[in-house]
N, C-alpha and C. Protein backbone atom coordinates (compact mmCIF):
# COMPACT_ATOMS: atom_id res chain seq x y z
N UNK A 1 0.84 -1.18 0.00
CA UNK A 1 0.00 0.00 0.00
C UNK A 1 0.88 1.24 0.00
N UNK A 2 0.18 2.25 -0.72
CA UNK A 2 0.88 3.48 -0.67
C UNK A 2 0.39 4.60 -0.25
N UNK A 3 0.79 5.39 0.67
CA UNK A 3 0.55 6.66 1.64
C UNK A 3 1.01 7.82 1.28
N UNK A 4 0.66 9.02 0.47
CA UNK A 4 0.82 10.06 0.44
C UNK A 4 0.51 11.08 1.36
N UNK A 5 1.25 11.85 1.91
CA UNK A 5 0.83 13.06 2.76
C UNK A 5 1.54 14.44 2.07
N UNK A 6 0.05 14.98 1.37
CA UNK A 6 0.53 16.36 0.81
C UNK A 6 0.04 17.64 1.24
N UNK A 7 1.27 18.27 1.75
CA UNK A 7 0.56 19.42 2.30
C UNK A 7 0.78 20.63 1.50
N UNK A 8 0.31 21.87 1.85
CA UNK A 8 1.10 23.09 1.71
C UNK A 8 1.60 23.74 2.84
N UNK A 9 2.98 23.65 2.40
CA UNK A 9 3.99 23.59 3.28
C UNK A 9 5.49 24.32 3.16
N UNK A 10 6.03 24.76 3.44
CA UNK A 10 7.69 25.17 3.23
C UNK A 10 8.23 24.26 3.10
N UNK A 11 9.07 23.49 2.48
CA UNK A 11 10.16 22.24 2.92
C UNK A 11 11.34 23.04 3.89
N UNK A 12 11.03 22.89 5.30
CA UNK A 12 11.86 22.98 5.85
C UNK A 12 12.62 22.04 6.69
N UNK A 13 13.82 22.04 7.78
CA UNK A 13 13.99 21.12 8.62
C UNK A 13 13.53 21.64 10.13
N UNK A 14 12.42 20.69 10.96
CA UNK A 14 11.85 20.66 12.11
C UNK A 14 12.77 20.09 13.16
N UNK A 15 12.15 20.31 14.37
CA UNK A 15 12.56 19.69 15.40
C UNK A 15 11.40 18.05 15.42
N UNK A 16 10.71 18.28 14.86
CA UNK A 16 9.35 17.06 14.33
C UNK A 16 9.94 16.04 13.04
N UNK A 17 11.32 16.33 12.93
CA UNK A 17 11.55 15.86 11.20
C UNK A 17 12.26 14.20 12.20
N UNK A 18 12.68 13.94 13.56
CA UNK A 18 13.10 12.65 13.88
C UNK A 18 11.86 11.80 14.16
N UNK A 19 10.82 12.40 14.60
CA UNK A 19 9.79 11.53 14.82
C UNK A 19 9.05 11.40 13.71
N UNK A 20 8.91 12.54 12.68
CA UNK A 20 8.41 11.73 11.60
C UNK A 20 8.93 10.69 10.89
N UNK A 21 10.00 10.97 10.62
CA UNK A 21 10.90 9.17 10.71
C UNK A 21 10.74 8.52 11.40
N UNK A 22 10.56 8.47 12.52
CA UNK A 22 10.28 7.01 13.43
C UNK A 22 8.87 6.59 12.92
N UNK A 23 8.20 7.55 13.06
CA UNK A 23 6.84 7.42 12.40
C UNK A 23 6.43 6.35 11.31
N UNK A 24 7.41 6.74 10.35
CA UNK A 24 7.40 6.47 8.80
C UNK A 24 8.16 4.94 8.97
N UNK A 25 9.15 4.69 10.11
CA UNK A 25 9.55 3.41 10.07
C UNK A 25 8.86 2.75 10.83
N UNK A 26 7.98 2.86 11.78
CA UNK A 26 6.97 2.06 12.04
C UNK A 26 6.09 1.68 11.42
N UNK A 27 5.30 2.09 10.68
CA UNK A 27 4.66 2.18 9.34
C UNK A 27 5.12 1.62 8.27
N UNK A 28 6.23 1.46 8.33
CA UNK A 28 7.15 0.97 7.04
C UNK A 28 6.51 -0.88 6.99
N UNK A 29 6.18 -1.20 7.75
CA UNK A 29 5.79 -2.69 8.50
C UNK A 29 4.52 -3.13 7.33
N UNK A 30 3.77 -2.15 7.46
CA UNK A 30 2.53 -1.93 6.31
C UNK A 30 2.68 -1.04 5.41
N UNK A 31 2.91 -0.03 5.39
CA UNK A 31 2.91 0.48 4.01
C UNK A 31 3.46 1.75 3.80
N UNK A 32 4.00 2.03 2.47
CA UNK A 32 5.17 3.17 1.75
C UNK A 32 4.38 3.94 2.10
N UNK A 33 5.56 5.33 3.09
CA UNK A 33 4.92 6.34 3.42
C UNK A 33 5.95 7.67 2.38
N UNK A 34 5.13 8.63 2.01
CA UNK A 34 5.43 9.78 1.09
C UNK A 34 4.96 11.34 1.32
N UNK A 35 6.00 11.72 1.58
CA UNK A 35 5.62 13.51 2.26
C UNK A 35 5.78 14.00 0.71
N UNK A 36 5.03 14.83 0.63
CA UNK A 36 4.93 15.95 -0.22
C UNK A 36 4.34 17.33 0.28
N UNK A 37 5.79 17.92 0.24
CA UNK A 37 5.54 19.55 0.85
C UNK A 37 5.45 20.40 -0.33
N UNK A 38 4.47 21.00 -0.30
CA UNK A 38 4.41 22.26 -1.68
C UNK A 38 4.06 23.73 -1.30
N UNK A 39 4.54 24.68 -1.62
CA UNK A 39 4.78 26.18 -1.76
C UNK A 39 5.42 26.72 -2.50
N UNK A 40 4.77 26.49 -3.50
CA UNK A 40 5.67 27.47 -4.97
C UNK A 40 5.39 29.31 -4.58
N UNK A 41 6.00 29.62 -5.36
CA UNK A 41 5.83 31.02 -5.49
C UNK A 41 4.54 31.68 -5.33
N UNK A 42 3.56 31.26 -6.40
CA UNK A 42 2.03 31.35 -6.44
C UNK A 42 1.24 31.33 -5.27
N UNK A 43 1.75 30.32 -4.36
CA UNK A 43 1.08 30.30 -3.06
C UNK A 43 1.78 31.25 -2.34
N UNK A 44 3.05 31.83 -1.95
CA UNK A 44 3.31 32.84 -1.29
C UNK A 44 2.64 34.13 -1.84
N UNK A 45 2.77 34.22 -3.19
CA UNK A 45 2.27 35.22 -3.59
C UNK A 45 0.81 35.85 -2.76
N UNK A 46 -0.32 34.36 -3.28
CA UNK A 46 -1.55 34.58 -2.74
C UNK A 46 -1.79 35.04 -1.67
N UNK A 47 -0.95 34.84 -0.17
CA UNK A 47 -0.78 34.79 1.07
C UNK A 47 -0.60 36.01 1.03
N UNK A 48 -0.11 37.61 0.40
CA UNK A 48 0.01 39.33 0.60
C UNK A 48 -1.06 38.96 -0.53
N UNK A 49 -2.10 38.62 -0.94
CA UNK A 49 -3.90 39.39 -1.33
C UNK A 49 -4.86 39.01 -0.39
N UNK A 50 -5.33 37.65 -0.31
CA UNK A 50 -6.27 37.51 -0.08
C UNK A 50 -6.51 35.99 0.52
N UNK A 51 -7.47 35.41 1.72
CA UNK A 51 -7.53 34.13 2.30
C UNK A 51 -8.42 33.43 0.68
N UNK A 52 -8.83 33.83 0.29
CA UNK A 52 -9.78 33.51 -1.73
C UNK A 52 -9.02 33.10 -2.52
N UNK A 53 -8.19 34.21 -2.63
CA UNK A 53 -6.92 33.81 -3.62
C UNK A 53 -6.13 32.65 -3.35
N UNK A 54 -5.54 32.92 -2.19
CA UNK A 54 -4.42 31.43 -1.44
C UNK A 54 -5.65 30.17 -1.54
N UNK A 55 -6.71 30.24 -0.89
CA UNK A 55 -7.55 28.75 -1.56
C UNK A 55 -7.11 28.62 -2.47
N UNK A 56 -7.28 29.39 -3.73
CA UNK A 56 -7.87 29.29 -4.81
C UNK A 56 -6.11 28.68 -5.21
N UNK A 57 -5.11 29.53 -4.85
CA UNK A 57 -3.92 28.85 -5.47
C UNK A 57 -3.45 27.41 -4.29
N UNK A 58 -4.28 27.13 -3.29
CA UNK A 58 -3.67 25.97 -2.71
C UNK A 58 -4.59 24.92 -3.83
N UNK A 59 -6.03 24.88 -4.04
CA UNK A 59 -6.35 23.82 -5.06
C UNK A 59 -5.62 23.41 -6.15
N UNK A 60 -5.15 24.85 -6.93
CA UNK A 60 -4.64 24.48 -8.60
C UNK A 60 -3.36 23.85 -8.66
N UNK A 61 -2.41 23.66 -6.90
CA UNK A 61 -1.19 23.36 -6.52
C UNK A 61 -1.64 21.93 -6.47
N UNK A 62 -2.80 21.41 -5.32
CA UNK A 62 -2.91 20.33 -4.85
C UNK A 62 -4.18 19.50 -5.94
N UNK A 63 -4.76 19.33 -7.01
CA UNK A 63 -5.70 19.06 -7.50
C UNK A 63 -4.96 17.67 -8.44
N UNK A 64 -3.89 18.03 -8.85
CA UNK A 64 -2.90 17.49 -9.68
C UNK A 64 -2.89 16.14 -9.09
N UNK A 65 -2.96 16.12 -7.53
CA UNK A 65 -2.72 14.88 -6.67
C UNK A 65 -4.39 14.42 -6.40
N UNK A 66 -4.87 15.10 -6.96
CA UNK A 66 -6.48 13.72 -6.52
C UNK A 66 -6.28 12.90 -7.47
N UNK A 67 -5.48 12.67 -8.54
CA UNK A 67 -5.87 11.73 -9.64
C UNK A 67 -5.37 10.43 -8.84
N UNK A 68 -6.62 9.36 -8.96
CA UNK A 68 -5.67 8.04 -8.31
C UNK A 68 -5.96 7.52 -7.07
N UNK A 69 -6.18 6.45 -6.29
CA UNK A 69 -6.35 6.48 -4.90
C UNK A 69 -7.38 6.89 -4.32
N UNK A 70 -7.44 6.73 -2.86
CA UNK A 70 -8.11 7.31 -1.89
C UNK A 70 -7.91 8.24 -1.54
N UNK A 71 -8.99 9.43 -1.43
CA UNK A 71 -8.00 11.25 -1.15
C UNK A 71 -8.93 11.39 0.23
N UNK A 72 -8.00 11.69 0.88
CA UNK A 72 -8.54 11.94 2.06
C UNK A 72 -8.36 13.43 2.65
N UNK A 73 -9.41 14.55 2.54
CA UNK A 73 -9.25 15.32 2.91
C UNK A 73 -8.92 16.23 4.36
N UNK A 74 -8.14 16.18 5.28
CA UNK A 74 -7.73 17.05 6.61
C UNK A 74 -8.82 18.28 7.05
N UNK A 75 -9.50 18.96 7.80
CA UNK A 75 -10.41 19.92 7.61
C UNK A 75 -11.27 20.20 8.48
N UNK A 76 -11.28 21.31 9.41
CA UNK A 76 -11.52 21.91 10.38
C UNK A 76 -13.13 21.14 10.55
N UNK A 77 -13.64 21.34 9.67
CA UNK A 77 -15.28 21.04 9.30
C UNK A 77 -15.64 19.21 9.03
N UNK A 78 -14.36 18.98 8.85
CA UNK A 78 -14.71 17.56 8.09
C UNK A 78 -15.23 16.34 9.41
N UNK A 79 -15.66 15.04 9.31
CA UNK A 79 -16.50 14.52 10.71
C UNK A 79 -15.31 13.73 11.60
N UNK A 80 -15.16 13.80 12.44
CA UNK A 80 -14.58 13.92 13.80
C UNK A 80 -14.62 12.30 13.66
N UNK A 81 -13.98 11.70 13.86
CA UNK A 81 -14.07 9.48 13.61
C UNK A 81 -13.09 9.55 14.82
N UNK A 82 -13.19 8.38 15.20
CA UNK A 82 -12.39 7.66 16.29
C UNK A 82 -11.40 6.60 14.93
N UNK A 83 -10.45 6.13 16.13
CA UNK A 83 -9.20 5.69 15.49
C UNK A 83 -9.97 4.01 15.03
N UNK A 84 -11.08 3.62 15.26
CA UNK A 84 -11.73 2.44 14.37
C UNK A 84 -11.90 2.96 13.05
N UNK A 85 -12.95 3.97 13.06
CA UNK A 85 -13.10 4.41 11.99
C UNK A 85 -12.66 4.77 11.16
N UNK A 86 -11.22 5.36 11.83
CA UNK A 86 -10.12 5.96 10.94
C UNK A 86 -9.65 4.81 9.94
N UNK A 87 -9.48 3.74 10.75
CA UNK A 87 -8.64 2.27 10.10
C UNK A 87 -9.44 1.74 9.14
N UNK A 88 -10.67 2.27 9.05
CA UNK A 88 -11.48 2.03 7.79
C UNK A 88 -11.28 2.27 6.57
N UNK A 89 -10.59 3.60 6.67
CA UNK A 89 -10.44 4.58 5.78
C UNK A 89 -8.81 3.98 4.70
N UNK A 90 -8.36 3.03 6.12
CA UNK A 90 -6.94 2.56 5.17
C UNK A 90 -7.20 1.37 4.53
N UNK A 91 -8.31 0.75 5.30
CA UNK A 91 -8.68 -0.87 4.93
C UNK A 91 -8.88 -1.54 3.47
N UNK A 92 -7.77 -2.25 2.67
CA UNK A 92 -8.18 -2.80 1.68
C UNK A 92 -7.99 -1.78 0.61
N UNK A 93 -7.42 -0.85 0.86
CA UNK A 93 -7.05 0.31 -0.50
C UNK A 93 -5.49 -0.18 -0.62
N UNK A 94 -5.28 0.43 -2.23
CA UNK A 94 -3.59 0.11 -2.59
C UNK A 94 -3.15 1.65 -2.38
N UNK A 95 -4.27 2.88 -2.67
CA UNK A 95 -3.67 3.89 -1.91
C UNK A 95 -3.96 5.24 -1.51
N UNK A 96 -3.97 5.43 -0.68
CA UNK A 96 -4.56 6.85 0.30
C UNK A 96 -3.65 7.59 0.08
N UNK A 97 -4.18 9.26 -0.29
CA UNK A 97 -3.70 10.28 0.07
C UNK A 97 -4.00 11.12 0.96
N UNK A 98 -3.53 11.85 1.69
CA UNK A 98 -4.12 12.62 2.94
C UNK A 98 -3.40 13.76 2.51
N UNK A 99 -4.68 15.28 2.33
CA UNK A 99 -4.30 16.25 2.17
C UNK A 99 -4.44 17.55 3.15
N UNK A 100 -3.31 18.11 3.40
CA UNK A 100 -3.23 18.88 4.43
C UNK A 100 -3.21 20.17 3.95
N UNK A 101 -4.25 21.27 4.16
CA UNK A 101 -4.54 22.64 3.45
C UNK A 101 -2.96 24.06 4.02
N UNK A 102 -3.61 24.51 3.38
CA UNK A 102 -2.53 25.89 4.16
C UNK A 102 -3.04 26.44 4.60
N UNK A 103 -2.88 27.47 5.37
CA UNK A 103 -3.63 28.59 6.70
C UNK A 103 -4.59 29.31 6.30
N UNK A 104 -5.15 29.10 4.83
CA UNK A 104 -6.37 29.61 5.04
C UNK A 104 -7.24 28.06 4.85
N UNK A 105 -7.08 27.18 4.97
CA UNK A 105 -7.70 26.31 4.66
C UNK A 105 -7.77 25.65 3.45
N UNK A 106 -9.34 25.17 3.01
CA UNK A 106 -9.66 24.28 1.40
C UNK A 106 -10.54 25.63 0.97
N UNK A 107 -10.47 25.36 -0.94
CA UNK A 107 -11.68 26.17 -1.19
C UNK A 107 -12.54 24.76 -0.99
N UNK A 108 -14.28 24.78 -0.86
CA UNK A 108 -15.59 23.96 -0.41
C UNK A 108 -15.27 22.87 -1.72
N UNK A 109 -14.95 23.98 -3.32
CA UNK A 109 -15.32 23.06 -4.29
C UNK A 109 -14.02 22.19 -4.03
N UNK A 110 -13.04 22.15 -3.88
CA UNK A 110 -12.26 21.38 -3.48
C UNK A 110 -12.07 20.10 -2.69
N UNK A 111 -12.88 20.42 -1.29
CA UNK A 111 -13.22 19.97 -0.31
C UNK A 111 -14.06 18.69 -0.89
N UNK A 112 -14.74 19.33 -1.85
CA UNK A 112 -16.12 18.42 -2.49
C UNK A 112 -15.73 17.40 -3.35
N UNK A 113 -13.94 17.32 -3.48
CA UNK A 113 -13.69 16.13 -4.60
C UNK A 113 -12.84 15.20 -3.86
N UNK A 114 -13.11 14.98 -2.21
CA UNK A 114 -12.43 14.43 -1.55
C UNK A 114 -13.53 13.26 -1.52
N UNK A 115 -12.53 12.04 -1.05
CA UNK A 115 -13.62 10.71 -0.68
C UNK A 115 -14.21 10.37 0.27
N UNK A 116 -13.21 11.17 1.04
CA UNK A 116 -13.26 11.30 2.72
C UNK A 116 -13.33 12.72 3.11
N UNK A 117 -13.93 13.41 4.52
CA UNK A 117 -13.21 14.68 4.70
C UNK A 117 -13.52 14.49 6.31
N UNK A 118 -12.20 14.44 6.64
CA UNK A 118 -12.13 14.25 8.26
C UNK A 118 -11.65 15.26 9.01
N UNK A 119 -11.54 15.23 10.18
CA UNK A 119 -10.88 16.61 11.00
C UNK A 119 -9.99 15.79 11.90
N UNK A 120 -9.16 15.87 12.40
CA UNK A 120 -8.48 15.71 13.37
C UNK A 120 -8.78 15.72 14.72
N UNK A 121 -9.26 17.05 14.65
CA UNK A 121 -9.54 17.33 16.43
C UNK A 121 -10.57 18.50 16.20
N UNK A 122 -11.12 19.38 17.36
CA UNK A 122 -11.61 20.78 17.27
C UNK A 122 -10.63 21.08 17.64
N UNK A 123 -9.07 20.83 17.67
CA UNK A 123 -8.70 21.81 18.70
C UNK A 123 -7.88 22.67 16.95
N UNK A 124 -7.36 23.43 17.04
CA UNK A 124 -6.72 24.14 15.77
C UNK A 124 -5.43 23.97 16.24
N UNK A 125 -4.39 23.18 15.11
CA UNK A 125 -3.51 23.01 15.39
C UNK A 125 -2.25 23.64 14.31
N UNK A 126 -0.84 23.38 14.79
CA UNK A 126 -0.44 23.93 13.43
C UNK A 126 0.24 22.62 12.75
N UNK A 127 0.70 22.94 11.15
CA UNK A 127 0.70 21.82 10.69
C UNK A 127 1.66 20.78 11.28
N UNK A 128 2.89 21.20 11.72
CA UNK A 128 3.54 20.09 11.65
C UNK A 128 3.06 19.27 12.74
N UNK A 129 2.22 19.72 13.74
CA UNK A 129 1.57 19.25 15.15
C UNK A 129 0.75 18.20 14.58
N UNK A 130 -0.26 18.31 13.29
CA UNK A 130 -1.36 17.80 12.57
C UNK A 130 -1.04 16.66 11.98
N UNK A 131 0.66 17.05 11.62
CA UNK A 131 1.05 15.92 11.17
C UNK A 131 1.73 14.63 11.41
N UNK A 132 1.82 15.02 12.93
CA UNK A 132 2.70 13.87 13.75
C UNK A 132 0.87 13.48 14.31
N UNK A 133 0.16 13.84 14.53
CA UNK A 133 -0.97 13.00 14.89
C UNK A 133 -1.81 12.49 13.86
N UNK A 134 -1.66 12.88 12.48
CA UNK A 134 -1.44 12.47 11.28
C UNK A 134 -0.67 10.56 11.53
N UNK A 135 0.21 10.79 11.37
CA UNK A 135 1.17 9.66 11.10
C UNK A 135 0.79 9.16 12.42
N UNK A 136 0.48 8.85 13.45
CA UNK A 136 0.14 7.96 14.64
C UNK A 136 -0.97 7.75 14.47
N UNK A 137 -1.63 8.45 13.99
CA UNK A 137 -3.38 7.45 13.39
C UNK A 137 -3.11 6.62 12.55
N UNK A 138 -2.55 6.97 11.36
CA UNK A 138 -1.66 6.10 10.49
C UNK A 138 -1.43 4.80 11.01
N UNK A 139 -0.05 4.82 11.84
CA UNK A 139 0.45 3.44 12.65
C UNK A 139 -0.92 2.88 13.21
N UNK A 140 -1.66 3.95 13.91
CA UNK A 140 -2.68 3.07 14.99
C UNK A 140 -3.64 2.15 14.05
N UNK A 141 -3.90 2.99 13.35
CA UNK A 141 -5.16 2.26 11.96
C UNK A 141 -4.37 0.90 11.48
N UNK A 142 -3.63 1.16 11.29
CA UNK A 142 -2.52 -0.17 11.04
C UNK A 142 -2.74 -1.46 11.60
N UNK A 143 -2.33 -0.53 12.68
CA UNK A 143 -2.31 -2.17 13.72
C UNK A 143 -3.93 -2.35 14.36
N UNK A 144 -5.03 -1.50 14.12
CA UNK A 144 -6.05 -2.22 14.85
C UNK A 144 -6.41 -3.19 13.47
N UNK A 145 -6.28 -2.76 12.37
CA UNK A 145 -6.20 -3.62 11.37
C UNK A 145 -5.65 -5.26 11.14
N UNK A 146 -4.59 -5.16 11.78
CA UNK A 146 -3.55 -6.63 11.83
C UNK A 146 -3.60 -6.82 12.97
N UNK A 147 -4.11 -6.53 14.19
CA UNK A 147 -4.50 -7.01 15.45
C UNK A 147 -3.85 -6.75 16.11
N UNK A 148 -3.05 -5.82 16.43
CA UNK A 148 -1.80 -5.70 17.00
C UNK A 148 -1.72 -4.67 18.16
N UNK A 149 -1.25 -5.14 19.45
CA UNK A 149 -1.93 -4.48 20.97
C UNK A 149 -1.76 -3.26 20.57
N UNK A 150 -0.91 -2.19 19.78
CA UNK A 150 -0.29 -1.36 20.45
C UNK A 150 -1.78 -0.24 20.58
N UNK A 151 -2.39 -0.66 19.03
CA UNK A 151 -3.91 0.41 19.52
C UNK A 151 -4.77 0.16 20.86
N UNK A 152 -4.23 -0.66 21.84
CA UNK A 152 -4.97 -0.32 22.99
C UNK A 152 -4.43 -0.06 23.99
């Protein structure tokens, strides 16, 4: 199985960049995990006009990646699942993408070509926070899948 996680994002280096590796090698057990960070120019640009505009240039960045797979949309609004439900979402696919918006969020029509659209938490987090609880739902979905204690 194959795991995409695409955000809009800086490619930078974190203090979060060792545990997402541990992350990614726990996971490695079940299935190829793949970061994709994107912020071209266009999206900085958008970010000095308008929260409209930056939607509008986070879709035409990230749209390229719905072709294919399971797209799983990230999203303040999207329905709140427990980590069963989550493992649903990985069950029996060859491959999920999970897309992570930029600070102004999704545009709706966007939102609307997802298969899934989940939230994380209510709480508002920032990304790289989103994304280490990201990748431990990941592992957890995993193993309630193959039976394996660590989800309890």
């Amino acid at each position: 199985m194959n795991i995409d996680i695409i955000s809009i994002a800086k490619k930078e280096k974190t203090i979060y960049d060792p545990l997402y590796k541990e992350m990614q090698k726990m996971i490695s057990r079940f299935a190829k995990v793949k970061e994709i960070e994107l912020f071209p120019k266009d999206v900085a640009k958008s970010h000095t006009i308008s929260s409209n505009a930056s939607q509008k240039a986070y879709s035409k960045v990230l749209e390229p990646y719905l072709q294919g797979g399971y797209n799983v949309i990230l999203h303040p609004d999207g329905k709140l699942i427990d980590s069963f439900e989550f493992s649903k979402l990985l069950d029996g696919k060859m491959s999920v993408k999970f897309f992570i918006g930029g600070a102004y969020g999704f545009e709706e029509s966007f939102v609307k070509k997802g298969d899934a659209v989940i939230s994380l938490s209510k709480l508002t987090m920032a990304h790289k926070i989103a994304k280490v609880v990201l990748y431990e739902q990941i592992y957890r979905g995993f193993a309630i899948l193959s039976n394996h204690p660590y989800h309890k």
